[in-house]
N, C-alpha and C. Protein backbone atom coordinates (compact mmCIF):
# COMPACT_ATOMS: atom_id res chain seq x y z
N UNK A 1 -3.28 83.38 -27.91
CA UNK A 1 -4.08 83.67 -29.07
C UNK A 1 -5.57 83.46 -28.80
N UNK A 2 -5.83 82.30 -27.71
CA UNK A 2 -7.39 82.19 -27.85
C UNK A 2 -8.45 82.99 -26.81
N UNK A 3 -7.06 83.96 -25.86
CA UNK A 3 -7.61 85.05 -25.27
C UNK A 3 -8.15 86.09 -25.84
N UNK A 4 -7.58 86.44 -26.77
CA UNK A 4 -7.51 87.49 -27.66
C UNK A 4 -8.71 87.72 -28.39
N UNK A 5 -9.29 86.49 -28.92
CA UNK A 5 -10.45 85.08 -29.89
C UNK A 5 -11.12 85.66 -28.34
N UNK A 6 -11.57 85.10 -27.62
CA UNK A 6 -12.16 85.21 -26.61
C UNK A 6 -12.28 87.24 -26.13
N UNK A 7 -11.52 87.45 -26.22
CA UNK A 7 -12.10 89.16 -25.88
C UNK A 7 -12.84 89.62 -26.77
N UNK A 8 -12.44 89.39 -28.29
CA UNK A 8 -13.19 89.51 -29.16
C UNK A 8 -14.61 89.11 -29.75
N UNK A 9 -14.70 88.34 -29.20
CA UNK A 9 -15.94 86.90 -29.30
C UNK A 9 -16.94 88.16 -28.28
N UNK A 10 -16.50 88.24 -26.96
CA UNK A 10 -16.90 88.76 -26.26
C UNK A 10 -17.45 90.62 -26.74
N UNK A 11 -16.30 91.25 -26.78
CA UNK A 11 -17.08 92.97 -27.55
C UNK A 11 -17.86 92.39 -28.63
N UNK A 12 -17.85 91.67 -29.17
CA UNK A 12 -19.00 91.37 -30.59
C UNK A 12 -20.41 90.70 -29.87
N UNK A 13 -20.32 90.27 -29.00
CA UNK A 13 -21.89 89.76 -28.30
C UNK A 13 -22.08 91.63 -27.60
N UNK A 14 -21.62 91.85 -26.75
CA UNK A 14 -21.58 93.20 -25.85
C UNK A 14 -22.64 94.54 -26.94
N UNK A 15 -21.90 94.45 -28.33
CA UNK A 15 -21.73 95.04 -29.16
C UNK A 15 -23.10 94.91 -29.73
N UNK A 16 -23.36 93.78 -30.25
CA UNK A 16 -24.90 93.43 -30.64
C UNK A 16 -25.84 93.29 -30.16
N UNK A 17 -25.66 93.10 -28.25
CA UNK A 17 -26.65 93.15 -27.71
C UNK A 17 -27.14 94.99 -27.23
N UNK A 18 -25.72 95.97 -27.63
CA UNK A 18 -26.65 97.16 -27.82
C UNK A 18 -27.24 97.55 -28.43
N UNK A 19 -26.67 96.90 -30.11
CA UNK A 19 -27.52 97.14 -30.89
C UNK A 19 -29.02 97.19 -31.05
N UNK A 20 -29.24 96.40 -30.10
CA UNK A 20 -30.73 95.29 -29.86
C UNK A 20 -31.22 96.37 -29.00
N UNK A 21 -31.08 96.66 -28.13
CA UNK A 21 -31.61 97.56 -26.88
C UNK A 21 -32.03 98.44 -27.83
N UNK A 22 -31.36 99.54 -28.35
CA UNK A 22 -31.08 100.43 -29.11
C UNK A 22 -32.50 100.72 -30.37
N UNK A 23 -32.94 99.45 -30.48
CA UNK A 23 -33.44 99.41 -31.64
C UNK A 23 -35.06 99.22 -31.08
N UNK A 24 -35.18 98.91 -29.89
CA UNK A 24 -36.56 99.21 -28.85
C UNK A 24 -37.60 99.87 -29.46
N UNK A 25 -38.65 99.01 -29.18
CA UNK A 25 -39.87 99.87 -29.97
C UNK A 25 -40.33 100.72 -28.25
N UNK A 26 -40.60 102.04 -28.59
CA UNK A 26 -41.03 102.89 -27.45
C UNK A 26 -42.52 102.26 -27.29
N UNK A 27 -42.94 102.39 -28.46
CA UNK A 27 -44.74 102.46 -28.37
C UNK A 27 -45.02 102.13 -29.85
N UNK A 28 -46.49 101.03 -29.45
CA UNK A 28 -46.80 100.98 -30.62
C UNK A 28 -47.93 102.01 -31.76
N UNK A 29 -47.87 102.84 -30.76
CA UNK A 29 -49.26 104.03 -31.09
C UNK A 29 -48.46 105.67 -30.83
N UNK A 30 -48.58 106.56 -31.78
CA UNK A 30 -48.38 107.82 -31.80
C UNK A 30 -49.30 108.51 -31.99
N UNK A 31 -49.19 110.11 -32.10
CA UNK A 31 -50.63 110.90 -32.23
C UNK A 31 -49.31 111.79 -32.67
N UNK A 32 -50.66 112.41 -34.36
CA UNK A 32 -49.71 113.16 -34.99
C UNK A 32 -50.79 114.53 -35.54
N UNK A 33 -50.63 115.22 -35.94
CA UNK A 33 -51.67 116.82 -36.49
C UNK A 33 -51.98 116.15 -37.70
N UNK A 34 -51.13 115.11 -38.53
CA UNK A 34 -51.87 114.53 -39.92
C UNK A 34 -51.26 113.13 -40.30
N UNK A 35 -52.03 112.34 -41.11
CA UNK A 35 -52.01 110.77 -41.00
C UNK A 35 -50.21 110.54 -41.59
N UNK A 36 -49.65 111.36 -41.72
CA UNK A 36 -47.89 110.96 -42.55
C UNK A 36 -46.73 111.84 -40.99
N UNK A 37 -47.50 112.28 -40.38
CA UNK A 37 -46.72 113.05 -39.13
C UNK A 37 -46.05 113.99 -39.82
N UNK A 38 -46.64 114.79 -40.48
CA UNK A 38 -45.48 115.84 -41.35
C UNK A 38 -46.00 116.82 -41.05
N UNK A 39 -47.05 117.49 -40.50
CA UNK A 39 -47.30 118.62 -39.92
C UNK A 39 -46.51 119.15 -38.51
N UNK A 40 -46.51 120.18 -38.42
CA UNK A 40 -45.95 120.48 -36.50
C UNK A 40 -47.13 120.73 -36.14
N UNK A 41 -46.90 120.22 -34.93
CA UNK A 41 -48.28 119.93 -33.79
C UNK A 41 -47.89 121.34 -33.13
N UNK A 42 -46.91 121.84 -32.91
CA UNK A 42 -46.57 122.63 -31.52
C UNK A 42 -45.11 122.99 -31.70
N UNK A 43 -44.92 124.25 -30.72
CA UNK A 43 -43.57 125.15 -30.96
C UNK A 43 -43.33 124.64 -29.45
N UNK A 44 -42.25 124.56 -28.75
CA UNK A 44 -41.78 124.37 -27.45
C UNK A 44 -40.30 125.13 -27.08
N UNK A 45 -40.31 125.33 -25.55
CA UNK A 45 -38.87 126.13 -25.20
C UNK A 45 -38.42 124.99 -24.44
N UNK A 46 -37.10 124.72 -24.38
CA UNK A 46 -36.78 123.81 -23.24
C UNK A 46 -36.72 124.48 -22.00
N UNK A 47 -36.65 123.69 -21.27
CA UNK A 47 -36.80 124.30 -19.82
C UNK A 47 -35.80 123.91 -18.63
N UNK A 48 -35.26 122.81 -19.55
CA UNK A 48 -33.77 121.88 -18.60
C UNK A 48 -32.91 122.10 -19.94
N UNK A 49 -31.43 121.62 -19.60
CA UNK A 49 -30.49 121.12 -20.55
C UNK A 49 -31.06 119.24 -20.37
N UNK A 50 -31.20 118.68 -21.75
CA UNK A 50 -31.45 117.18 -22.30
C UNK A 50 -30.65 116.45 -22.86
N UNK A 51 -30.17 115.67 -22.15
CA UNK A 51 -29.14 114.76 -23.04
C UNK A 51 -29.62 113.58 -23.07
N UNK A 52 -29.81 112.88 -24.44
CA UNK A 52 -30.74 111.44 -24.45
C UNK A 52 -29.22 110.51 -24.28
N UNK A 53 -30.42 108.99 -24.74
CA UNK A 53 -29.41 107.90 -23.88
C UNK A 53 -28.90 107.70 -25.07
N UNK A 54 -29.64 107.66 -26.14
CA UNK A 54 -28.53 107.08 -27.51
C UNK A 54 -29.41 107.91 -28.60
N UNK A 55 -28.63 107.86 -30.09
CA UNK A 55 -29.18 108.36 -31.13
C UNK A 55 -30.19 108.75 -31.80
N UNK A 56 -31.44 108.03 -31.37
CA UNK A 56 -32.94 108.38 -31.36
C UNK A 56 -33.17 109.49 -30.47
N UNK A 57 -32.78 109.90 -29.52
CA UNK A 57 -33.46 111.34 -28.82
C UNK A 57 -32.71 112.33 -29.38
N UNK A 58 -33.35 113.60 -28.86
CA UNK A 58 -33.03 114.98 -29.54
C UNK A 58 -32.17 115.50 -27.98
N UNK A 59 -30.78 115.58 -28.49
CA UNK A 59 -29.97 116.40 -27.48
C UNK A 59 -30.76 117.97 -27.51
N UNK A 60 -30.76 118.98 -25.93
CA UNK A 60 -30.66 120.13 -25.93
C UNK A 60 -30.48 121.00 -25.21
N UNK A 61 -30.54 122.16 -25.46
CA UNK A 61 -29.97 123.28 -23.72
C UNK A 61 -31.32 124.03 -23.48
N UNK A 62 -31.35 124.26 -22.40
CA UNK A 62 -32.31 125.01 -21.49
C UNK A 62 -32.86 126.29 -22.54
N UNK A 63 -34.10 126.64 -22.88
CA UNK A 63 -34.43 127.95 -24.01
C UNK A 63 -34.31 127.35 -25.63
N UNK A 64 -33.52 126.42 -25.94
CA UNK A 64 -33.76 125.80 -27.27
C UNK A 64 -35.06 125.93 -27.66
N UNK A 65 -35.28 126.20 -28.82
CA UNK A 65 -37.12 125.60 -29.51
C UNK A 65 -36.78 124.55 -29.94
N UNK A 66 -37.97 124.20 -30.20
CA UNK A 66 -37.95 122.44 -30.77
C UNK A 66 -39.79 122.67 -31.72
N UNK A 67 -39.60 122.03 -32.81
CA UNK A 67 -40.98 121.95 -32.82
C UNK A 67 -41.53 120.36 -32.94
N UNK A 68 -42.87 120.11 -32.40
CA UNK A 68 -42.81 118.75 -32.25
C UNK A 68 -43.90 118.29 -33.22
N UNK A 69 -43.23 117.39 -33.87
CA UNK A 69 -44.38 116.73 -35.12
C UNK A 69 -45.31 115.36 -34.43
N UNK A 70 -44.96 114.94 -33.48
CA UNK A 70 -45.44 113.82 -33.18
C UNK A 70 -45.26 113.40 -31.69
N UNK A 71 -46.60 112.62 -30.78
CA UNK A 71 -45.99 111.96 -29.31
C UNK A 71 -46.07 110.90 -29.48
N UNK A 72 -45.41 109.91 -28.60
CA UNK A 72 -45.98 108.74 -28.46
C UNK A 72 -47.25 108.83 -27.22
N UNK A 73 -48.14 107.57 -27.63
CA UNK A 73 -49.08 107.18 -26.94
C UNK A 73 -49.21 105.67 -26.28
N UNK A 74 -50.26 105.91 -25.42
CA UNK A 74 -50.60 104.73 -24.54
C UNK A 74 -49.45 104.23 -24.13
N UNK A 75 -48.49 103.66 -24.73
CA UNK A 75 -47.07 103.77 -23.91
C UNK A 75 -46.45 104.35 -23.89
N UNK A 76 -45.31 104.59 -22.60
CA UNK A 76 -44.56 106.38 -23.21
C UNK A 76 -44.98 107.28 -23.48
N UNK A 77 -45.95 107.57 -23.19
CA UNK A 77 -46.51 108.82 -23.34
C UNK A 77 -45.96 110.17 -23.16
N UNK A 78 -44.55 109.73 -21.97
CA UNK A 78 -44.26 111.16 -21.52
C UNK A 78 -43.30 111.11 -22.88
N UNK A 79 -42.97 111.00 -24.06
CA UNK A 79 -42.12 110.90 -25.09
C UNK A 79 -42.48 111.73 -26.76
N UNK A 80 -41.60 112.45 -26.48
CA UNK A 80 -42.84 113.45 -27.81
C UNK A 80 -41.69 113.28 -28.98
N UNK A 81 -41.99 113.12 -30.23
CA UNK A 81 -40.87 113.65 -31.14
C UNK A 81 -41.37 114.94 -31.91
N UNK A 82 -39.63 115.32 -31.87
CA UNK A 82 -39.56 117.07 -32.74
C UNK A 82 -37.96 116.85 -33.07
N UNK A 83 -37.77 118.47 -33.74
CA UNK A 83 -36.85 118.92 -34.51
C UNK A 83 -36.19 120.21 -33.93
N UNK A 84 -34.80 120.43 -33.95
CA UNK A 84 -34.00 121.55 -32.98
C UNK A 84 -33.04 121.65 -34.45
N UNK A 85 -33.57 122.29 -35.12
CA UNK A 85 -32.63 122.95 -36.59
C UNK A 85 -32.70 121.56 -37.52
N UNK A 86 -31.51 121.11 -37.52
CA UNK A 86 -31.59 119.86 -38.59
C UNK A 86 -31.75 118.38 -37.79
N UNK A 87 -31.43 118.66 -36.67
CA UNK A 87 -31.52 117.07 -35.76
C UNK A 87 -32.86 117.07 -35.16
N UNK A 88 -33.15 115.82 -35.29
CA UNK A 88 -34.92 115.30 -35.10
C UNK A 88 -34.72 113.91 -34.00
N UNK A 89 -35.36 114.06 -33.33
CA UNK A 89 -35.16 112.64 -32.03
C UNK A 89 -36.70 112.89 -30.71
N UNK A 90 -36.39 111.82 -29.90
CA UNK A 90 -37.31 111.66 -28.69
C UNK A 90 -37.22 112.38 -27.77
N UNK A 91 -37.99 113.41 -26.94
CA UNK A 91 -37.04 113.71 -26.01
C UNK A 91 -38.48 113.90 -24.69
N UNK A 92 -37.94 113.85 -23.43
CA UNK A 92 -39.21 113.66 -22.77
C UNK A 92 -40.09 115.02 -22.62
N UNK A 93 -41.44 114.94 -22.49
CA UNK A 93 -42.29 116.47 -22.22
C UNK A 93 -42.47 117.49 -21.74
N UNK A 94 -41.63 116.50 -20.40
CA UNK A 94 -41.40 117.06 -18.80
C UNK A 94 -40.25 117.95 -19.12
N UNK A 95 -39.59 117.81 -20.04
CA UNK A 95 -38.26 118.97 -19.82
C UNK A 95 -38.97 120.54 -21.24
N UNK A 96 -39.88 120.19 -21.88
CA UNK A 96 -40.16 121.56 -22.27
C UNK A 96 -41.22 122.61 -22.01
N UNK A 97 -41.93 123.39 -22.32
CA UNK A 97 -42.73 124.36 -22.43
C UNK A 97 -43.48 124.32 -22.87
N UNK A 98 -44.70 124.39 -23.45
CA UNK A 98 -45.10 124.46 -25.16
C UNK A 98 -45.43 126.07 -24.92
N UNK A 99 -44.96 126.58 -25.98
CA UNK A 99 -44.72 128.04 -26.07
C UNK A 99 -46.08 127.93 -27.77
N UNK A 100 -46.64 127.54 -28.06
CA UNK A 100 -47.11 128.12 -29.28
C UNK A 100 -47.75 126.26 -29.97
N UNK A 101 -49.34 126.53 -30.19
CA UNK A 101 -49.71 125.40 -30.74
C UNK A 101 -50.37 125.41 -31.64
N UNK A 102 -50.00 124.24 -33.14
CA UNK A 102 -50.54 124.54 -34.04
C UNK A 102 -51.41 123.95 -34.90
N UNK A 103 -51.65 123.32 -34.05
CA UNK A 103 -53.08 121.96 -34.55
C UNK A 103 -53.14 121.41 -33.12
N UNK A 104 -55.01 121.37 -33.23
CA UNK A 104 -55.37 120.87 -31.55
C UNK A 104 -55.91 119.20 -31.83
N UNK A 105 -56.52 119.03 -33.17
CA UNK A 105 -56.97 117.82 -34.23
C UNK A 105 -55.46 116.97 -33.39
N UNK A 106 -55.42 115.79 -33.06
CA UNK A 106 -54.40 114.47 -32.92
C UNK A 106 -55.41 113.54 -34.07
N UNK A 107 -54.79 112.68 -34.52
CA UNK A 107 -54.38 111.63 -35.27
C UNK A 107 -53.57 110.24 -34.93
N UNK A 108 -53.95 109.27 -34.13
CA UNK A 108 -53.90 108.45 -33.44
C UNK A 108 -53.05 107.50 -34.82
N UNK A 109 -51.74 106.92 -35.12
CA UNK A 109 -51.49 106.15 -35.97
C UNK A 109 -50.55 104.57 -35.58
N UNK A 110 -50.17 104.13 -36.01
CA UNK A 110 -49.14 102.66 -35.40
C UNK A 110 -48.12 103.60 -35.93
N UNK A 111 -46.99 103.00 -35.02
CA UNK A 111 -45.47 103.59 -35.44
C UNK A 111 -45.13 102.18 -36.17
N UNK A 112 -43.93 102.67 -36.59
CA UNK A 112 -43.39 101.77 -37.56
C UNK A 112 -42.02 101.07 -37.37
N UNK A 113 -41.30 99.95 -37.48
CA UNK A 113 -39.82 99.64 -36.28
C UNK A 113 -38.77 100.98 -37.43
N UNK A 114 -39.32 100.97 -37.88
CA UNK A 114 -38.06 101.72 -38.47
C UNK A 114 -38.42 103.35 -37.59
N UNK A 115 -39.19 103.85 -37.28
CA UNK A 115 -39.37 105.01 -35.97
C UNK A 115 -38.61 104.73 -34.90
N UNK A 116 -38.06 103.62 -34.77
CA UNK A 116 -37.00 103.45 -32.89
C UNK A 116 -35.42 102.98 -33.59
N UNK A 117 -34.82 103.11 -35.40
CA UNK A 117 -34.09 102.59 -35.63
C UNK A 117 -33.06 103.25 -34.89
N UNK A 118 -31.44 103.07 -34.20
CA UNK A 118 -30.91 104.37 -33.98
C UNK A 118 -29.35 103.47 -34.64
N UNK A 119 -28.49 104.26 -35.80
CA UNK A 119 -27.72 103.98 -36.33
C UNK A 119 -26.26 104.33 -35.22
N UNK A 120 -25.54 103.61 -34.94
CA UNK A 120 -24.27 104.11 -33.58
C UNK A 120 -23.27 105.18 -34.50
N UNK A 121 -23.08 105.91 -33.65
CA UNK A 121 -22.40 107.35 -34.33
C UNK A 121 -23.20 108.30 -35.24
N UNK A 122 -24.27 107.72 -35.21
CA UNK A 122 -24.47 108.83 -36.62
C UNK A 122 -26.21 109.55 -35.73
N UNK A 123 -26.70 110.85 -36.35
CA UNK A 123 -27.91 111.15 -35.77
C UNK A 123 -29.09 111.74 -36.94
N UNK A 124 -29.88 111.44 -36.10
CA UNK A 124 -31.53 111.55 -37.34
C UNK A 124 -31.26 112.85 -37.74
N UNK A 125 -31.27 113.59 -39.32
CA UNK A 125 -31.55 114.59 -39.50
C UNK A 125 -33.08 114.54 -40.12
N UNK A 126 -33.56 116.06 -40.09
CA UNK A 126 -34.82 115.83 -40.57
C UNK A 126 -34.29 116.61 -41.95
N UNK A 127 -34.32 116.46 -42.81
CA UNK A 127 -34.19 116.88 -44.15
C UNK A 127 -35.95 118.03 -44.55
């Protein structure tokens, strides 16, 4: 019985310490086209197939658009966020294009912890 207590003990530390990873602030500084990040900065093609590491990045295939509302800065930089239909996530720069840009103005702002939250199973839509 106290193996059992003990495996369990164990996936519940395992378990919370992904949570923790997971929940990583990328950067404390973004650059956005307007002070709420609700404008699109830019239209992009992918140029690789992207598969992120967990729920915060934007899965995609090679030719996808994406449009990107926001990068991170000073840290992570190579890390932009956008939108591929209804799913919205991180995904790196190096794998797209920019095919079409629509504000050259950046807007330098603090991100917020709730910007790196990533819920397990479930993914960011942008509504």
């Amino acid at each position: 019985m106290s193996r059992i207590s003990d495996q369990r003990i164990l996936l519940l530390v395992i378990s919370f310490s992904a949570s923790l990873q997971s929940t990583t602030i990328l950067s404390e500084w973004k650059k956005c086209g307007d002070q709420e990040c609700e404008t699109a900065m830019s239209r992009v093609h992918a140029t690789t197939d992207y598969l992120g590491p967990d729920c915060r990045y934007l899965n995609f295939k090679t030719g996808e658009e994406i449009m990107v509302y926001s990068k991170l800065s000073r840290k992570n930089e190579n890390l932009w966020i956008g939108s591929k239909g209804k799913d919205f996530g991180y995904f790196p720069k190096d794998a797209v294009k920019v095919e079409e840009v629509f504000t050259v103005e950046e807007v330098e702002v603090l991100t917020k912890e709730t910007d790196f939250l990533c819920l397990h199973g479930h993914k960011y839509t942008y509504e």
